[in-house]
C-alpha atoms as a PDB file:
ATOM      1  CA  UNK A   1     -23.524  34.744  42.279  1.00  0.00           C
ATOM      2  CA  UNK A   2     -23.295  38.434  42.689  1.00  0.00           C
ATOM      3  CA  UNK A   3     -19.596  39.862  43.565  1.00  0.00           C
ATOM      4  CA  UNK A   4     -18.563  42.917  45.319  1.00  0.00           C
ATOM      5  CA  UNK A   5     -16.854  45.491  43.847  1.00  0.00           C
ATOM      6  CA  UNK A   6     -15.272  49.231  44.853  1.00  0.00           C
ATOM      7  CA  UNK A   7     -14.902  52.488  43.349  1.00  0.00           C
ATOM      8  CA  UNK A   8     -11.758  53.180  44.279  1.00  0.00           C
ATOM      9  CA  UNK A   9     -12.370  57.024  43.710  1.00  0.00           C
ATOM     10  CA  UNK A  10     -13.649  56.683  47.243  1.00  0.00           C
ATOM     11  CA  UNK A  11     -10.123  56.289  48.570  1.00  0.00           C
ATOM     12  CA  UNK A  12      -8.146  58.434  45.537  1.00  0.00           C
ATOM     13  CA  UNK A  13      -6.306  60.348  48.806  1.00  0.00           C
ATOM     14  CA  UNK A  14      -4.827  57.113  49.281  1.00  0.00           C
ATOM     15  CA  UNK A  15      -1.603  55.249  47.392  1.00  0.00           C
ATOM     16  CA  UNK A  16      -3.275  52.818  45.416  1.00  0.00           C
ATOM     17  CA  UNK A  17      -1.042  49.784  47.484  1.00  0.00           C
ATOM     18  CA  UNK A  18      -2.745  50.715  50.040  1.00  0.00           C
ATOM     19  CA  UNK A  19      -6.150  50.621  48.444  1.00  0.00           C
ATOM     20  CA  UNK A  20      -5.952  47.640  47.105  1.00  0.00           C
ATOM     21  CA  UNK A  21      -4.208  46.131  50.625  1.00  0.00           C
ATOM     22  CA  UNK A  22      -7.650  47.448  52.448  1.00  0.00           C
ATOM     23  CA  UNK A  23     -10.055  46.182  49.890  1.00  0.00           C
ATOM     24  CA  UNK A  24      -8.638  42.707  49.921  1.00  0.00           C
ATOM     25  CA  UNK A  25      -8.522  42.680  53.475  1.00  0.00           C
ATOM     26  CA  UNK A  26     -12.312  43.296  54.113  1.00  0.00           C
ATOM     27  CA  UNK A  27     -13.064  40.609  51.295  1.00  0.00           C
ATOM     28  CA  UNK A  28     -14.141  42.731  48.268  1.00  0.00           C
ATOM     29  CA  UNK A  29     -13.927  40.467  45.047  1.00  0.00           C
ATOM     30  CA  UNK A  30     -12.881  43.389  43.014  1.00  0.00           C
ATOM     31  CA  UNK A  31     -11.915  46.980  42.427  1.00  0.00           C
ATOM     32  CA  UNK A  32     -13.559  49.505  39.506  1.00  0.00           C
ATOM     33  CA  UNK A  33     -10.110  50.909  38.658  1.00  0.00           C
ATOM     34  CA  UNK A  34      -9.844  54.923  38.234  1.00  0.00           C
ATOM     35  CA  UNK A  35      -8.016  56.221  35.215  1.00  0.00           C
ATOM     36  CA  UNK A  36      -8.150  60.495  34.731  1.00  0.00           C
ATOM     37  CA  UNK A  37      -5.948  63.367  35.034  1.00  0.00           C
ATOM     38  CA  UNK A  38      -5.767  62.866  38.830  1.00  0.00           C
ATOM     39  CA  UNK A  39      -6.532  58.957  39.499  1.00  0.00           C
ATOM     40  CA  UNK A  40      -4.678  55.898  40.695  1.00  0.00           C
ATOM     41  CA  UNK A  41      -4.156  55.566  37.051  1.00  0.00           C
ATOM     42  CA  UNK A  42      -3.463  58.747  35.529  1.00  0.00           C
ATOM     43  CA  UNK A  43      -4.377  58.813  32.009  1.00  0.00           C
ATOM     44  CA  UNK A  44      -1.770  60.653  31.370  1.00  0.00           C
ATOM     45  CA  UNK A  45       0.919  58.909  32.237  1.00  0.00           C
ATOM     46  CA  UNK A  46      -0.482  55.566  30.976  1.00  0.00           C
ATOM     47  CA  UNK A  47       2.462  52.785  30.030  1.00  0.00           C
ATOM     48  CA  UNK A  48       2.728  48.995  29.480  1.00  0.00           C
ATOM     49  CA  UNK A  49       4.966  49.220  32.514  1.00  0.00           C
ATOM     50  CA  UNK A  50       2.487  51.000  34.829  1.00  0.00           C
ATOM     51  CA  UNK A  51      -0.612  48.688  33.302  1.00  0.00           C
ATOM     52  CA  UNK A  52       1.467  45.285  34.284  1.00  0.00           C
ATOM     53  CA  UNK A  53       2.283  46.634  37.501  1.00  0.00           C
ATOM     54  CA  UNK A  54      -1.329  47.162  38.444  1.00  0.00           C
ATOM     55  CA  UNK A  55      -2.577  44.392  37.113  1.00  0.00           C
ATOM     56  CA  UNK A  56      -0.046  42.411  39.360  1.00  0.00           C
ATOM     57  CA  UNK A  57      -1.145  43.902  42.212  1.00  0.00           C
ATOM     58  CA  UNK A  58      -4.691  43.550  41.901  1.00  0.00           C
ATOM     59  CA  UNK A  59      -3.669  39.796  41.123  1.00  0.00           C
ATOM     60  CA  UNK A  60      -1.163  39.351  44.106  1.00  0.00           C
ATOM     61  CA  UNK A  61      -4.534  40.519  46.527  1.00  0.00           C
ATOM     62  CA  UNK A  62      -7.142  38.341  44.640  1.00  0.00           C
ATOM     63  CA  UNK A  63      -9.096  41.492  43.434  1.00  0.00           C
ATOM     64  CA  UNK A  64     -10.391  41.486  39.533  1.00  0.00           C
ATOM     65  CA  UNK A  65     -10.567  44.334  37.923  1.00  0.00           C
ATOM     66  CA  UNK A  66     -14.429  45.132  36.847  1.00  0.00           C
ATOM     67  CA  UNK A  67     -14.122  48.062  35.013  1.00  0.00           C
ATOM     68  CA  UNK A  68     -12.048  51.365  34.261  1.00  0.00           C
ATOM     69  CA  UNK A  69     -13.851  54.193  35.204  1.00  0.00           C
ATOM     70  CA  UNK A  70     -12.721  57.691  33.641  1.00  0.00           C
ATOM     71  CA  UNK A  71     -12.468  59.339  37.302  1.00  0.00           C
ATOM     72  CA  UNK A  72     -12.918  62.988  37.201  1.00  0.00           C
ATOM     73  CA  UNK A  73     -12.418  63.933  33.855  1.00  0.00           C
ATOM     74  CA  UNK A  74     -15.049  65.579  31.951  1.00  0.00           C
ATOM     75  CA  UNK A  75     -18.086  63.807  30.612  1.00  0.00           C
ATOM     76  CA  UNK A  76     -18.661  62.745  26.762  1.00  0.00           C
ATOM     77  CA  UNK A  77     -20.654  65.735  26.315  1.00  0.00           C
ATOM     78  CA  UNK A  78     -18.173  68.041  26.989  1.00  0.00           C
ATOM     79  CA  UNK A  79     -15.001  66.138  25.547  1.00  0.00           C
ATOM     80  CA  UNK A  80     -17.473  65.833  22.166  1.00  0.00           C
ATOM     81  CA  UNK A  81     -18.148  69.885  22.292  1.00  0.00           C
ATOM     82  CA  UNK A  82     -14.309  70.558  22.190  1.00  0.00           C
ATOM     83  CA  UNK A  83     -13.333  68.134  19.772  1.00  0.00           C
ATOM     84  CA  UNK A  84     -15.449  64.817  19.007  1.00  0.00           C
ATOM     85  CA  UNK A  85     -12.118  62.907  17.997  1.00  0.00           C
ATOM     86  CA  UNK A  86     -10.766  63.875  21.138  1.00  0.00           C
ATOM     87  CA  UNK A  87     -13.635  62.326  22.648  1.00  0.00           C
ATOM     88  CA  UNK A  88     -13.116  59.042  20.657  1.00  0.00           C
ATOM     89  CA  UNK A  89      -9.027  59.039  21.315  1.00  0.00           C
ATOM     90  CA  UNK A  90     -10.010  59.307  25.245  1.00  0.00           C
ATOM     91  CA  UNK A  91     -12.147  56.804  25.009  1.00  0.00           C
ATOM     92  CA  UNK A  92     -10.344  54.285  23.044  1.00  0.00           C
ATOM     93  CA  UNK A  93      -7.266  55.051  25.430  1.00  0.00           C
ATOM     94  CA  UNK A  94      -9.810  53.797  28.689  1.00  0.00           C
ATOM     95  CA  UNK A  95     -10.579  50.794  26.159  1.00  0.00           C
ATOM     96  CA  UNK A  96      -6.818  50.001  26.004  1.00  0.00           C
ATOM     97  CA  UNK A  97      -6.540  50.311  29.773  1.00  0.00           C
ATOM     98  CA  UNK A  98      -9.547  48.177  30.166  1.00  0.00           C
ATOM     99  CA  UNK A  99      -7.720  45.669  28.056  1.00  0.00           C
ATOM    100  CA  UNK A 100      -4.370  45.384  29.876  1.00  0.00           C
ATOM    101  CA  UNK A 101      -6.183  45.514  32.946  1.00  0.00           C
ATOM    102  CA  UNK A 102      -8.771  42.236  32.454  1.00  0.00           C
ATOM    103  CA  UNK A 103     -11.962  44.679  32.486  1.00  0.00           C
ATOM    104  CA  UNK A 104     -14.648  43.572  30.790  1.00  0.00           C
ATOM    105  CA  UNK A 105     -15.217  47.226  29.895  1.00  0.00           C
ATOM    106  CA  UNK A 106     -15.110  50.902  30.846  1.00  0.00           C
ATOM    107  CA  UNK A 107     -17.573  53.347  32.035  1.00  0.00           C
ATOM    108  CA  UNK A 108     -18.322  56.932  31.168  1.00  0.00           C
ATOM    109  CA  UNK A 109     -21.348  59.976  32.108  1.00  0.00           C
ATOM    110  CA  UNK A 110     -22.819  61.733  29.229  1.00  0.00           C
ATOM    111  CA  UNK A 111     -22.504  64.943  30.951  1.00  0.00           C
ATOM    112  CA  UNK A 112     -24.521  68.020  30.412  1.00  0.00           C
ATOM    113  CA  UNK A 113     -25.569  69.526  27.374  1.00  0.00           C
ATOM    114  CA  UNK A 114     -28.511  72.098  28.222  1.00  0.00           C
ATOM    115  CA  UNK A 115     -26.334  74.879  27.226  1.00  0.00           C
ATOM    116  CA  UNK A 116     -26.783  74.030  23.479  1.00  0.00           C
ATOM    117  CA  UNK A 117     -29.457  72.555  23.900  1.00  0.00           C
ATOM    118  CA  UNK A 118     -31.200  69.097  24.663  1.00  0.00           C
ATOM    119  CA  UNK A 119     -31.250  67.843  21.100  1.00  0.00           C
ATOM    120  CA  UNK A 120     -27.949  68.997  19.810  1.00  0.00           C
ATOM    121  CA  UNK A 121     -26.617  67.436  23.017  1.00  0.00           C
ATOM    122  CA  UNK A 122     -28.459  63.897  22.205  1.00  0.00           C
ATOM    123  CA  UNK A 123     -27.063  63.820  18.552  1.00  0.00           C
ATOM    124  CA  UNK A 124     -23.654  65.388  19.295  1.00  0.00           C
ATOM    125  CA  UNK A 125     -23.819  61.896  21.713  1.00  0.00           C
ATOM    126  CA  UNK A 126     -25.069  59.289  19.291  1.00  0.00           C
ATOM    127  CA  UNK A 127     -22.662  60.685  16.492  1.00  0.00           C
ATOM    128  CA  UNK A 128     -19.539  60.238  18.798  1.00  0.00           C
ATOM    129  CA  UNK A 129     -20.542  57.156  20.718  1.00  0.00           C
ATOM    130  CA  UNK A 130     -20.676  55.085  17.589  1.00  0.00           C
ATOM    131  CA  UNK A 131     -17.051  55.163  16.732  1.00  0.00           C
ATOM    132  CA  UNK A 132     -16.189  54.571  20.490  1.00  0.00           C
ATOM    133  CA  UNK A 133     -18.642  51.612  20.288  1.00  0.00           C
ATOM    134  CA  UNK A 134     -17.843  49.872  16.982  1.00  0.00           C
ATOM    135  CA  UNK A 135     -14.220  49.950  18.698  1.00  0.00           C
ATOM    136  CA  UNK A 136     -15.511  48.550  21.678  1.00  0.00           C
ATOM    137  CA  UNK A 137     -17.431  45.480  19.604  1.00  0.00           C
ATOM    138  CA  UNK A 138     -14.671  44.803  18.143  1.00  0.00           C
ATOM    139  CA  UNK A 139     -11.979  44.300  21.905  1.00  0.00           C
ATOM    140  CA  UNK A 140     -15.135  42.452  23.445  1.00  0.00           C
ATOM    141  CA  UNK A 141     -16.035  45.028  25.461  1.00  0.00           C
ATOM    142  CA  UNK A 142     -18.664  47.458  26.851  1.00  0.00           C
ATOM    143  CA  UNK A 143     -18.985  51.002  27.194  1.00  0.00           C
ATOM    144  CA  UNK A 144     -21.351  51.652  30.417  1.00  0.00           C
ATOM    145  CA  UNK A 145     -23.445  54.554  30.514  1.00  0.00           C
ATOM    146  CA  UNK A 146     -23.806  56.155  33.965  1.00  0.00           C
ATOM    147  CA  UNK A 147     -27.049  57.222  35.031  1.00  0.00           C
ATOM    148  CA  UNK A 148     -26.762  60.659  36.897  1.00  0.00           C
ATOM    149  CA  UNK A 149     -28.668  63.215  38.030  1.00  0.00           C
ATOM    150  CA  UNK A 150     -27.918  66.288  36.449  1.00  0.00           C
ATOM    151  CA  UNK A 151     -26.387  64.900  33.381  1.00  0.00           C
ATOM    152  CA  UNK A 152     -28.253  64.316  30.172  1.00  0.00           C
ATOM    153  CA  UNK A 153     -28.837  60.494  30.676  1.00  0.00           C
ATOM    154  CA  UNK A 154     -30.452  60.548  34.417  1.00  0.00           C
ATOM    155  CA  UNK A 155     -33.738  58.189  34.127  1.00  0.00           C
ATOM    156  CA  UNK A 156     -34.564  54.978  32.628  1.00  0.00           C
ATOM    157  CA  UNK A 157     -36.283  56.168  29.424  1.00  0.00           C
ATOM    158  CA  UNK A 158     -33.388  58.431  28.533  1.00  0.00           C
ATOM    159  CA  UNK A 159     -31.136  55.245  28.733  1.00  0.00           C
ATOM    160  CA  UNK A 160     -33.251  52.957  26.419  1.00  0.00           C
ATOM    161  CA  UNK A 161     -33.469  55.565  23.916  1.00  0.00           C
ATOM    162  CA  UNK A 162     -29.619  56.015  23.358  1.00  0.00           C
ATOM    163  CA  UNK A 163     -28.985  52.950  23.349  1.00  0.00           C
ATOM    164  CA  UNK A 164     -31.557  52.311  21.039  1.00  0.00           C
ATOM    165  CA  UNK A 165     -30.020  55.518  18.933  1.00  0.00           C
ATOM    166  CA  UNK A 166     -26.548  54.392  18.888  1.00  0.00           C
ATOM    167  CA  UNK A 167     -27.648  50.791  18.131  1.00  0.00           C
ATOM    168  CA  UNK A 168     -24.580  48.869  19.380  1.00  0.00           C
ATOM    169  CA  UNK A 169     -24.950  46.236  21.383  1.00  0.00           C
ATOM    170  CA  UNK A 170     -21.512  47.217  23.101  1.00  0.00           C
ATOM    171  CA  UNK A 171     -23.609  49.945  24.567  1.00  0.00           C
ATOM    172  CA  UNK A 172     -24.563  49.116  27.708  1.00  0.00           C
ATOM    173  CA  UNK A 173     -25.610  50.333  31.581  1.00  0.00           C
ATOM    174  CA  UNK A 174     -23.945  50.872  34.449  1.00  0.00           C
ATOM    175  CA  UNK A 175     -26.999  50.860  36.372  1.00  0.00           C
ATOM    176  CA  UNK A 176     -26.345  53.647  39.918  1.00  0.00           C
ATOM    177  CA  UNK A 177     -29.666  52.037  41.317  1.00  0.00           C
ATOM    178  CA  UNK A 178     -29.385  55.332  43.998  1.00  0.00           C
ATOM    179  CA  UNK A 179     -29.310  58.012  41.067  1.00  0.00           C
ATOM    180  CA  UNK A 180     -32.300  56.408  40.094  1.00  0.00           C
ATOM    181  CA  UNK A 181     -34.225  56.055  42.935  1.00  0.00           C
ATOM    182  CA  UNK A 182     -33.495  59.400  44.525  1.00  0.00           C
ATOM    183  CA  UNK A 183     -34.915  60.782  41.443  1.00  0.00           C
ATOM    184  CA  UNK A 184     -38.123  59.129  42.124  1.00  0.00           C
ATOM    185  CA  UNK A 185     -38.087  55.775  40.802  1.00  0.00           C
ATOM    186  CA  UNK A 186     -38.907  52.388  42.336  1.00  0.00           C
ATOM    187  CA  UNK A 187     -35.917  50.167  43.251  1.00  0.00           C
ATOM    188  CA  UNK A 188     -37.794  46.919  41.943  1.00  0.00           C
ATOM    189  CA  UNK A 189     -39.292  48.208  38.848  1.00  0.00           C
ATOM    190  CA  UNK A 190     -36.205  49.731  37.363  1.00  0.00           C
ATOM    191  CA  UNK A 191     -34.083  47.325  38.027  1.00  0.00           C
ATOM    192  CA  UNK A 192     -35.946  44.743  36.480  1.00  0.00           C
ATOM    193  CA  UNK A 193     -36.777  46.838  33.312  1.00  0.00           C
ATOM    194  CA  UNK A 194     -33.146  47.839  32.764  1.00  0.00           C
ATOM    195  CA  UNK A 195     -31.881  44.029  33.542  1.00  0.00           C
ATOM    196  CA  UNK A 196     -31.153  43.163  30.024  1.00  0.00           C
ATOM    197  CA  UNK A 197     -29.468  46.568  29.495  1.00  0.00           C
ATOM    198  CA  UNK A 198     -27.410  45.930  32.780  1.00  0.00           C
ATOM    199  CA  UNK A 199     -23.465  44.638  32.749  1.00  0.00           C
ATOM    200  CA  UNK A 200     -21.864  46.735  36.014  1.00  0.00           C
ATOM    201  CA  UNK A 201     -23.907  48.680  39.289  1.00  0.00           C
ATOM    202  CA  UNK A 202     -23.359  50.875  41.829  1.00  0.00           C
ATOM    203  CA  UNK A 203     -24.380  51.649  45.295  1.00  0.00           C
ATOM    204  CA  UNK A 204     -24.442  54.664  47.985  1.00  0.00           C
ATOM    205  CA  UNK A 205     -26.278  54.967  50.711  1.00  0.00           C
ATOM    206  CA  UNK A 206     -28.468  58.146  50.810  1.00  0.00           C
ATOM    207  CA  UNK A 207     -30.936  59.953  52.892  1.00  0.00           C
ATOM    208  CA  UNK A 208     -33.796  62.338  51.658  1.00  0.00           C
ATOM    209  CA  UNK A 209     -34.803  62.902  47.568  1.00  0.00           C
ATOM    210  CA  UNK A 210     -33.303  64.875  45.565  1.00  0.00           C
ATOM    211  CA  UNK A 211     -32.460  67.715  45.117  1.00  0.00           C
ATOM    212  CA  UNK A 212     -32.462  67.405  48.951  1.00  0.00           C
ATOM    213  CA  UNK A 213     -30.629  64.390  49.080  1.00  0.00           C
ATOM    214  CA  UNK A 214     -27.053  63.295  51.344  1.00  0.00           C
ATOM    215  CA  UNK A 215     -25.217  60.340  50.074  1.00  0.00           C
ATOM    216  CA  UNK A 216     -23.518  58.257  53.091  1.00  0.00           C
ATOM    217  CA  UNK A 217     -21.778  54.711  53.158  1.00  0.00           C
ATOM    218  CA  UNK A 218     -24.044  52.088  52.399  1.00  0.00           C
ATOM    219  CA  UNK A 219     -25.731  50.570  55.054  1.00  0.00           C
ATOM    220  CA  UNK A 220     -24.611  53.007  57.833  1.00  0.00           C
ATOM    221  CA  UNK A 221     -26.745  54.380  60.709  1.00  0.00           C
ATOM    222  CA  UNK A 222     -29.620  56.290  58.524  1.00  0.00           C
ATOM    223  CA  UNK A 223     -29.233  54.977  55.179  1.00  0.00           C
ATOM    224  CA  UNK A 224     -32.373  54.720  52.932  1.00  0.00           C
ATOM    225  CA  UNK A 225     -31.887  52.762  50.005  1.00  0.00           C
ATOM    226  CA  UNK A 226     -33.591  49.386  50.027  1.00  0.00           C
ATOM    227  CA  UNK A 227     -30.654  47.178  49.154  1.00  0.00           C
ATOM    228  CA  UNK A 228     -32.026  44.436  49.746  1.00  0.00           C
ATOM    229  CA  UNK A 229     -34.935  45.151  47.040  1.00  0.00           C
ATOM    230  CA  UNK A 230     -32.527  45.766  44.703  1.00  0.00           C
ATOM    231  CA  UNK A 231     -30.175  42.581  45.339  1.00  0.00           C
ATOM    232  CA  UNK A 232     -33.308  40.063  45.208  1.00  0.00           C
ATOM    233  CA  UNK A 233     -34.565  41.692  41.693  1.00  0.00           C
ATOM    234  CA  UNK A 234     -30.795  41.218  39.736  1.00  0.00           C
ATOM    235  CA  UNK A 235     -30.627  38.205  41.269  1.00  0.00           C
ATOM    236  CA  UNK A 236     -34.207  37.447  40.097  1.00  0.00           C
ATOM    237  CA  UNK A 237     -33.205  38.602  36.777  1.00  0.00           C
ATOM    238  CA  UNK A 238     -30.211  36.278  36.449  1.00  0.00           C
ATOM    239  CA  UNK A 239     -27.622  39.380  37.219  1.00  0.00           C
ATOM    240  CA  UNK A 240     -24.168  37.863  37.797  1.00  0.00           C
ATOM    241  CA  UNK A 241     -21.413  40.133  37.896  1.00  0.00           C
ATOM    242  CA  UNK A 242     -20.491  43.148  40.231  1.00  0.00           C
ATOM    243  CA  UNK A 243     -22.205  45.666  42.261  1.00  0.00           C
ATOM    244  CA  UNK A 244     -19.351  48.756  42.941  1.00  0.00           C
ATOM    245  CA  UNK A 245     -19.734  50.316  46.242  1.00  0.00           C
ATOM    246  CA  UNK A 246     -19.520  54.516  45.677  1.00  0.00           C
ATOM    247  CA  UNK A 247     -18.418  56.019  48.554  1.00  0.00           C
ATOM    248  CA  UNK A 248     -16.815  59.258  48.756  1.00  0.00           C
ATOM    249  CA  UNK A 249     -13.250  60.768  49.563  1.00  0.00           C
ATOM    250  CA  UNK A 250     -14.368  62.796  52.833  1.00  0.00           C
ATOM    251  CA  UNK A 251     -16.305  59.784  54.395  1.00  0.00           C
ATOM    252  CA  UNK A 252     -14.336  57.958  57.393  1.00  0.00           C
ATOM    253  CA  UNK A 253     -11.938  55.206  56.107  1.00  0.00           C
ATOM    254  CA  UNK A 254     -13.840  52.496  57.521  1.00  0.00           C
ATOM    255  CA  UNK A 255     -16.681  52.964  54.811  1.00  0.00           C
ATOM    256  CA  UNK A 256     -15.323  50.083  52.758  1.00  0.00           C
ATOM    257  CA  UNK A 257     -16.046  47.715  55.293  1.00  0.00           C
ATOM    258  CA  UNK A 258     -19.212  49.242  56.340  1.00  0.00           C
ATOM    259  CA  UNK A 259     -20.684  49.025  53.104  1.00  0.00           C
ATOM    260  CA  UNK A 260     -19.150  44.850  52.344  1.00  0.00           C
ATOM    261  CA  UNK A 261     -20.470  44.238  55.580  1.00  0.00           C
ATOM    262  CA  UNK A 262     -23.752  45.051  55.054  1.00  0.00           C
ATOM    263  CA  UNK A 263     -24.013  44.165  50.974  1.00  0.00           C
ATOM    264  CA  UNK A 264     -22.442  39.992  51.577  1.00  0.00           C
ATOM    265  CA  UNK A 265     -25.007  40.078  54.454  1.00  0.00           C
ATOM    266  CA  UNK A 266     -28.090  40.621  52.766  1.00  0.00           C
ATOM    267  CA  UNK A 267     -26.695  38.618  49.333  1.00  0.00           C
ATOM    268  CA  UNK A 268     -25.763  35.423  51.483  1.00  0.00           C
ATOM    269  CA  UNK A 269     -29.483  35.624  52.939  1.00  0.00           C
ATOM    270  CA  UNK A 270     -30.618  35.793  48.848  1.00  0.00           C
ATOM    271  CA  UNK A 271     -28.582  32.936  48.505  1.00  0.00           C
ATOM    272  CA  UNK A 272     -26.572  35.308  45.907  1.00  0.00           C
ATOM    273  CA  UNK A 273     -23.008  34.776  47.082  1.00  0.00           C
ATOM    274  CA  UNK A 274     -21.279  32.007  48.411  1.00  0.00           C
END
């Protein structure tokens, strides 16, 4: 079985009670927890107290945490540039979080390094990500690399090849099967290829390619991205944990049961949830 997940950065204008309160309500299984300088979480103002209490209430609605996503902060790249062990501290901070919160790990973009540079960027990357991932081995979990467009890790061959730099097998992918495909590739081939690499996913609609592209609430009036493809393949593959709708602050509030709507549809039909 597949389960549903939300990034609750779609919704970071609202109290995270609330949140929670609406997710539960529609039937999401679980929640990809934000924790930055300006998240539900902020990760600087991160307690025991504060951890227990959100764990609680993501318990009292039914909703697992998936993973802790470092919401609007800056990406490895540029945390590395400034300081790599302020990169690694960060890191093994949303590891900690991760921890308290039952997450089975935390997820992170590489960010941009053109400026210096592709290859300085790559090894200023591999250096730092193999203290954050050793760390990670050892607490059980994953670190999730987000394929993005515009960041130095946006297509599948990019993705094999860190991981295969780094050579942790804490290093994993958060597969974003739209940044993919709006970049060009095919929803059935990727997903397949990367399915041994894959532990978390996430969805947004879209319309157009980029750098033309709109991102809307999945499954809503004009939405392009084959879901359905892209269900039937992880399932094919034996993928059994959460896809994350990715919706975005602006979009009208009723995008988080737009999007569940449409995703338990088509994964009841593939036999994929119950």
């Amino acid at each position: 079985m597949i389960g549903i997940s939300y990034h609750a950065g779609g919704m970071k204008d609202l109290p995270l009670e609330q949140v929670v309160s609406i997710l539960a309500g529609v039937g999401y299984d679980a929640i990809e927890m934000m924790c930055g300088p300006d998240a539900h979480v902020r990760s600087s103002e991160v307690t025991p107290a504060r951890l227990r209490e959100v764990r609680q209430l993501c318990q009292d609605h039914g909703l697992a945490v998936a993973v802790v996503n470092p919401f609007a902060g800056p990406g490895l790249y540029q945390l590395a540039l400034e300081a790599p062990q302020r990169a690694i501290d960060h890191y093994a901070l949303l590891q900690d979080v991760a921890l308290e919160l039952g997450a089975r790990g935390v997820n992170f973009l590489t960010g941009y390094g053109g400026d210096r540079g592709d290859a300085f960027a790559w090894r200023l990357l591999v250096e730092t990500l193999g203290p954050i991932c050793r760390r990670a081995e050892g607490l059980g979990l994953t670190m999730n690399i987000h394929n993005h467009e515009a960041t130095t890790i946006d297509a599948p061959d990019k993705v094999e090849l860190l991981i295969g730099h780094v050579g942790s097998p804490a290093l994993r992918l958060l597969h974003d099967i739209t940044n993919f495909y709006h970049l060009g590739a095919d929803i059935a081939t990727v997903t397949a290829r990367l399915a041994p690499l894959t532990v978390h996913c996430h969805v947004k609609g879209v319309k157009g390619m980029y750098p033309y592209s709109t991102f809307l609430i999945p499954g809503e009036e004009g939405d392009e991205l084959d879901f359905r493809t892209f269900a039937a393949t992880l399932g094919s593959c034996g993928y059994d944990r959460y896809i994350s709708v990715e919706t975005f602050p602006h979009m009208r509030l009723e995008k988080a049961r737009i999007a569940f709507d449409m995703m338990s549809r088509v994964l009841r039909e593939l036999g994929l949830r119950g």
